[in-house]
Protein backbone atom coordinates (compact mmCIF):
# COMPACT_ATOMS: atom_id res chain seq x y z
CA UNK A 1 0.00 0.00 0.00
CA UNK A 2 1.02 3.44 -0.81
CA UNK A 3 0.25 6.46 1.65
CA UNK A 4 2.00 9.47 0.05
CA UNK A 5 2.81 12.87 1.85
CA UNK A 6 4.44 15.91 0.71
CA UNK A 7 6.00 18.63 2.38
CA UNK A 8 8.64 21.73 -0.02
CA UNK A 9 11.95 20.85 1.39
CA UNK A 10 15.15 21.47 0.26
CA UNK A 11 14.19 23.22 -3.23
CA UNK A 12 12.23 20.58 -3.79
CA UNK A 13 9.30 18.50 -2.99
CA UNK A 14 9.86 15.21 -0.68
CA UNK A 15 7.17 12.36 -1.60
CA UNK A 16 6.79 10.46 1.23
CA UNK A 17 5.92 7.17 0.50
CA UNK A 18 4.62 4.16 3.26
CA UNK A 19 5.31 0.51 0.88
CA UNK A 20 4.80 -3.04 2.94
CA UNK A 21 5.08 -0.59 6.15
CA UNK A 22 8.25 0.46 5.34
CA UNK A 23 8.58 4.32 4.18
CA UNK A 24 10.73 5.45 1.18
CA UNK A 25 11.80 8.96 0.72
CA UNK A 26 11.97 10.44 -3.26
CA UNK A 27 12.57 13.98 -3.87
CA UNK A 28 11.76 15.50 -6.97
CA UNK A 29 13.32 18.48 -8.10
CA UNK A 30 11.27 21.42 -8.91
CA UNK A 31 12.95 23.98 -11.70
CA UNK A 32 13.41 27.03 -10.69
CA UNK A 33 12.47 30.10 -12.78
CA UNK A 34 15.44 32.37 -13.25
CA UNK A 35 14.67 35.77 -12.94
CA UNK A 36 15.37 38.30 -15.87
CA UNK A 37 17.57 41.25 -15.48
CA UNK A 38 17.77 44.19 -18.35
CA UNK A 39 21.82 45.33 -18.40
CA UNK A 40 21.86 48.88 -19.42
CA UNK A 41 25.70 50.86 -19.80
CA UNK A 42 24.70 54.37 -19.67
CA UNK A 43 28.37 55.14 -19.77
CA UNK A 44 29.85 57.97 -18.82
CA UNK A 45 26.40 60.23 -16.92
CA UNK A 46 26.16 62.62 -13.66
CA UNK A 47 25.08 61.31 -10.44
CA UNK A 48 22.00 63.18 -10.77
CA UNK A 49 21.20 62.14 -14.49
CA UNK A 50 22.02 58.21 -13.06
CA UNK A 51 19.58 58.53 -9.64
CA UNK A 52 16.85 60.12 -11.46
CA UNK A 53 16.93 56.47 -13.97
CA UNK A 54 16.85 54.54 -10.67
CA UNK A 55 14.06 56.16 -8.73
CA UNK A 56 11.95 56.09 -12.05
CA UNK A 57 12.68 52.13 -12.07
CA UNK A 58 11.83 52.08 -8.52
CA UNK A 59 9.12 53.36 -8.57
CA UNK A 60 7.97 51.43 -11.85
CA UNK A 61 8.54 47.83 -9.65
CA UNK A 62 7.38 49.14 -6.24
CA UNK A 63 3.91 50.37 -8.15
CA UNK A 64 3.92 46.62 -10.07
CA UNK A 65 3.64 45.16 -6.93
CA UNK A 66 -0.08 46.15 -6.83
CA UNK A 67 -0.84 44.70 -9.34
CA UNK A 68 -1.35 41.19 -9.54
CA UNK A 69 -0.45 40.83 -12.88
CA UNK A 70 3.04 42.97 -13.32
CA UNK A 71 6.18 41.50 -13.64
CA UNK A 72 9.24 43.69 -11.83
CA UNK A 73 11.45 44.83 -14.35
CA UNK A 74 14.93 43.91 -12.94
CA UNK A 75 17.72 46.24 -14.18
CA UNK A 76 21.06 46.48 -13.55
CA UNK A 77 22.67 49.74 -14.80
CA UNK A 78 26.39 50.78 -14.92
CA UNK A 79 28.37 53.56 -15.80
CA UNK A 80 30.94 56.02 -14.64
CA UNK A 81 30.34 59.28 -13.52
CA UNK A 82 32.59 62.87 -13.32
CA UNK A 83 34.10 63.41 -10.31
CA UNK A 84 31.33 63.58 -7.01
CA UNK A 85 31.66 63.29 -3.29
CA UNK A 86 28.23 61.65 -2.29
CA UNK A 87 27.09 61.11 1.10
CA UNK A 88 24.70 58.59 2.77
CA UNK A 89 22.03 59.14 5.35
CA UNK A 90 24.70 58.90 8.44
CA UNK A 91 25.74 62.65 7.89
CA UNK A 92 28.35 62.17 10.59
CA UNK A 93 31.69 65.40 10.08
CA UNK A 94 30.50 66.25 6.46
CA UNK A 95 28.35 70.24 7.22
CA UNK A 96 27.73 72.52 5.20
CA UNK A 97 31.88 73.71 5.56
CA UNK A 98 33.27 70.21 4.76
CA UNK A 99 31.16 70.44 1.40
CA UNK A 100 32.13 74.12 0.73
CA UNK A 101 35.67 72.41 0.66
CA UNK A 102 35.44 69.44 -1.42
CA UNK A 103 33.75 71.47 -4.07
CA UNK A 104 36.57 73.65 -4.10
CA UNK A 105 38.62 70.90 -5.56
CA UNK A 106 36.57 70.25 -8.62
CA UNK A 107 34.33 67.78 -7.74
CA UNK A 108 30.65 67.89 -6.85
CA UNK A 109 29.21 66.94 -3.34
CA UNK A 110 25.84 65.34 -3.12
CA UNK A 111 23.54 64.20 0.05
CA UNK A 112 21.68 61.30 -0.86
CA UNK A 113 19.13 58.28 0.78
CA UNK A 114 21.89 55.62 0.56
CA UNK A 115 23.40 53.46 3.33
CA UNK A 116 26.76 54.01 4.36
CA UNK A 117 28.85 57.84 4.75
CA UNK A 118 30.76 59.77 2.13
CA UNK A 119 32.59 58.19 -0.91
CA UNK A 120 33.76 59.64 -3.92
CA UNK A 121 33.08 58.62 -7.44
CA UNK A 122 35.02 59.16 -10.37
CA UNK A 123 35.92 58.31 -13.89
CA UNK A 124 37.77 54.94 -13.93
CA UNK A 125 35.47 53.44 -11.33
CA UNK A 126 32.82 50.85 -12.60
CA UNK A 127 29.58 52.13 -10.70
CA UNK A 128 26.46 49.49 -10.84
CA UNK A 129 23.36 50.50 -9.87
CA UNK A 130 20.97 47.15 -9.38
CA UNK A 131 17.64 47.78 -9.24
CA UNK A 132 15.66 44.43 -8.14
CA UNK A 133 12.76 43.16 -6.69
CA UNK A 134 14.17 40.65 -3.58
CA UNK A 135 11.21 39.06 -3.83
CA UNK A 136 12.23 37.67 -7.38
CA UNK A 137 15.53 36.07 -5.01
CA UNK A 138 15.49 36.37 -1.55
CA UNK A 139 13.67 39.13 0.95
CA UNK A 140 16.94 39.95 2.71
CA UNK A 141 18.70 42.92 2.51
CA UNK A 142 21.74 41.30 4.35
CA UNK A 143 21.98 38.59 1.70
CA UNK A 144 21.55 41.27 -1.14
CA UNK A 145 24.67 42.75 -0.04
CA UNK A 146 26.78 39.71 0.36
CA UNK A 147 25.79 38.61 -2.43
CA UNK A 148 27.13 42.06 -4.56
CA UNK A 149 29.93 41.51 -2.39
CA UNK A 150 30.71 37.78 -3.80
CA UNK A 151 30.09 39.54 -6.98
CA UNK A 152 32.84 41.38 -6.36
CA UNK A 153 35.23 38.93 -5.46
CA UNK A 154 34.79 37.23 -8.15
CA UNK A 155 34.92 39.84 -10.75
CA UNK A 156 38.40 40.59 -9.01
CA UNK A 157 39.79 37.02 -9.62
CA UNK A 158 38.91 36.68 -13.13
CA UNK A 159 41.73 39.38 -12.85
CA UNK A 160 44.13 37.32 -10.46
CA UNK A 161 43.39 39.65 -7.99
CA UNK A 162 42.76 37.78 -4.94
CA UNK A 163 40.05 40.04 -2.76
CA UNK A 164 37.57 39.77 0.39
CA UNK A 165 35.10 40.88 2.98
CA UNK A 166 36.01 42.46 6.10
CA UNK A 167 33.70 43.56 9.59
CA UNK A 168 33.00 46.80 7.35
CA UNK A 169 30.92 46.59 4.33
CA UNK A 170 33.12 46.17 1.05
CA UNK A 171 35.48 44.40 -0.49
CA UNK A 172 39.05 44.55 -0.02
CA UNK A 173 42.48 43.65 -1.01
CA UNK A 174 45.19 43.30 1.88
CA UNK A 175 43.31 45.61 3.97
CA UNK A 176 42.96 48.38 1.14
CA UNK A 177 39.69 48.97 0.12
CA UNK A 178 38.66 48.66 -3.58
CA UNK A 179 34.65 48.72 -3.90
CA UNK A 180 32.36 50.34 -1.44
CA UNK A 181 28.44 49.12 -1.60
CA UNK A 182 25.82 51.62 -0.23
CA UNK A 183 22.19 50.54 -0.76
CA UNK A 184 18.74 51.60 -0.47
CA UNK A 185 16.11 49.00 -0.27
CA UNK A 186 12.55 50.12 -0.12
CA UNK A 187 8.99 47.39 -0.36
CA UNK A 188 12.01 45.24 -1.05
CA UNK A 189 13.24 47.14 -4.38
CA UNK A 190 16.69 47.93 -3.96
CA UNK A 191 18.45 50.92 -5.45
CA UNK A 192 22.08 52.42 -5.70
CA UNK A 193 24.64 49.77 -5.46
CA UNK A 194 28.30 49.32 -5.67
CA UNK A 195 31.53 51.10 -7.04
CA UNK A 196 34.38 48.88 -8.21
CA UNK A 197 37.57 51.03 -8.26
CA UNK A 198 39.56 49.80 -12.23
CA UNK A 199 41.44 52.18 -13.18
CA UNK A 200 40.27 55.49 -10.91
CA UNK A 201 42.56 58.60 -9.73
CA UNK A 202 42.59 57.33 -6.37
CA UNK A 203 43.90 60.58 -4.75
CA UNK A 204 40.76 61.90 -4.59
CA UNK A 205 40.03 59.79 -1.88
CA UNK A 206 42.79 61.62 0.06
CA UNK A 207 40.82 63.99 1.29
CA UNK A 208 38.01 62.36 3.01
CA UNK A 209 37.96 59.64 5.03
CA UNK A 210 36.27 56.49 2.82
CA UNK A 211 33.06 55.42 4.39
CA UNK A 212 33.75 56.98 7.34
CA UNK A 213 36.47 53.94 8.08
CA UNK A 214 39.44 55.38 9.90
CA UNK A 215 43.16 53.98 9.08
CA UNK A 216 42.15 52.28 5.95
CA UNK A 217 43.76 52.93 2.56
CA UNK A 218 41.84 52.23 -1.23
CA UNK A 219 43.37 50.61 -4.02
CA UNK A 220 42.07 49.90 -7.40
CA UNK A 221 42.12 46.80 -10.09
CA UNK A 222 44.85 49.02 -11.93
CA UNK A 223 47.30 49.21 -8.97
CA UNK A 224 46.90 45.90 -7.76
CA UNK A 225 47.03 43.54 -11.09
CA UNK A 226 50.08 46.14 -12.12
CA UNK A 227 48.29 46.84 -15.48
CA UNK A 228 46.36 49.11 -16.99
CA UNK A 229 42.50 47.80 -16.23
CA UNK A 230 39.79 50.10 -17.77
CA UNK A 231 35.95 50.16 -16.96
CA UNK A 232 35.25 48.58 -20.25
CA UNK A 233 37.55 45.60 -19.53
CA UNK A 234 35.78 45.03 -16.58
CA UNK A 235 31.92 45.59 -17.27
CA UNK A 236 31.88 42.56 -19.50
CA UNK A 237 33.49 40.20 -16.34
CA UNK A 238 31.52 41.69 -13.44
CA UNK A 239 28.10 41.00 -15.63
CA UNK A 240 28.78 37.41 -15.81
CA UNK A 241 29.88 37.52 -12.53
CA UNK A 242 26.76 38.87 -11.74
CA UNK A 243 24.67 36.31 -13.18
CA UNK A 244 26.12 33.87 -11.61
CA UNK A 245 26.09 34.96 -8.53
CA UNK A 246 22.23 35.94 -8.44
CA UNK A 247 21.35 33.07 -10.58
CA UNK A 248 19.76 34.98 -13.31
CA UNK A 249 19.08 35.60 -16.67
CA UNK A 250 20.37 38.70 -18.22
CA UNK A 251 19.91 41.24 -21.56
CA UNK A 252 21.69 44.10 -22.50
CA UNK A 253 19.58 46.69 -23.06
CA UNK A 254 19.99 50.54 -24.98
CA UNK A 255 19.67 53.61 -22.92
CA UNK A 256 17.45 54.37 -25.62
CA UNK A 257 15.33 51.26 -24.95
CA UNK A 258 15.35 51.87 -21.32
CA UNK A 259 14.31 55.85 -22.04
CA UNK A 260 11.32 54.70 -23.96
CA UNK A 261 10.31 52.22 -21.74
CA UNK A 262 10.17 54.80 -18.66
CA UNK A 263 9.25 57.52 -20.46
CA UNK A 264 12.32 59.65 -19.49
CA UNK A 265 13.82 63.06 -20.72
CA UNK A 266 17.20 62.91 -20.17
């Protein structure tokens, strides 16, 4: 006689199954849908150009979600922007006289919703910008940002450059830091995202203090691999990195594509 129960387990579904008294165990495995993500290189674009594309897709998945019949349109974007001293919600030695003085060196200085304290980004740094729906992976914002940090890691060693995580958030390389990760997660939509330092004029970081971490010195794919390492060489690396680490699908898309489809005026 056969008396089967089933109970999701493991990824799967365990059939439990009672033959001549004695129970058997089979697990079939369920396939997984893989969840599509858009890739869209705005290159080169201000900080304020780049946010204004994130909130809109945002705002596009967080209004999906009321509607039973929507499916979130995962993007990840990258690009590089002009020189900009950006600062997270923890506001911490950075008034209104700290930004008076970083401006005077040529760079912008923006306040923004982001985790984290001040940065600085820069041409030569690979910024990515995911814009997901955890829900599509996992509902943690802890796993989302060890995940980008595996990302990371593993974009490094596709360039024998052997990196790793640390108590503070990031990724580093013998104690130098070499991509910072500041999110915003909202309904479970996530927005802003990572910068991976290739081949970036790291002296701008000499006058702040990185992240607000104390001690700590920044180093870039450039410096450490002792070769020239561009964005471009490292975009195509860090996507398939990407997709393998968030076991997903993904398609490059046109900024023109991505304009149309939110209706933007950039």
């Amino acid at each position: 006689m056969m008396y089967p129960r089933t109970c999701g387990r493991g990824g799967g579904i365990w059939v439990l199954l009672k033959l001549n008294t004695k129970p058997y165990r089979i697990k079939y495995i369920m396939a997984v849908r893989r969840s599509l993500v858009g890739v869209c290189n705005l290159g080169r674009i201000s900080y304020t150009e780049a946010l204004k594309i994130q909130k809109t897709i945002q705002s596009d998945i967080k209004n999906g979600l009321d509607q039973s019949n929507a499916v979130p349109v995962n993007t990840l974007l990258l690009c590089e922007h002009n020189p900009i001293y950006t600062i997270g919600i923890r506001t911490k030695d950075y008034d209104l006289n700290e930004e008076r003085r970083l401006v005077k060196l040529g760079a912008e200085f923006l306040r923004t919703d982001r985790g984290g304290l001040i940065t600085f980004h820069g041409p030569g740094q690979l910024v990515a910008y995911p814009i997901l729906y955890l829900g599509d992976f996992k509902k943690s914002v802890r796993w989302y940002i060890c995940e980008l940090e595996k990302c990371i890691i593993e974009t490094c060693r596709r360039f024998d450059i052997q990196s790793e995580t640390s108590p503070h958030t990031g990724v580093w390389v013998n104690d130098k830091k070499i991509a910072a990760i500041g999110v915003q997660c909202k309904r479970f939509v996530t927005c802003h995202g990572l910068a991976l330092n290739c081949n970036t004029d790291l002296s701008w970081f000499s006058n702040i203090i990185p992240c607000g971490i104390e001690g700590k010195d920044v180093t870039s794919l450039t410096v450490e691999s002792r070769a020239e390492v561009t964005v471009e060489d490292v975009i195509p690396s860090f996507v398939e990195s990407f997709s393998l680490q968030f076991q997903c699908d993904v398609k490059e898309i046109t900024l023109q594509e991505l304009t149309n489809q939110l209706n933007l005026n950039l």
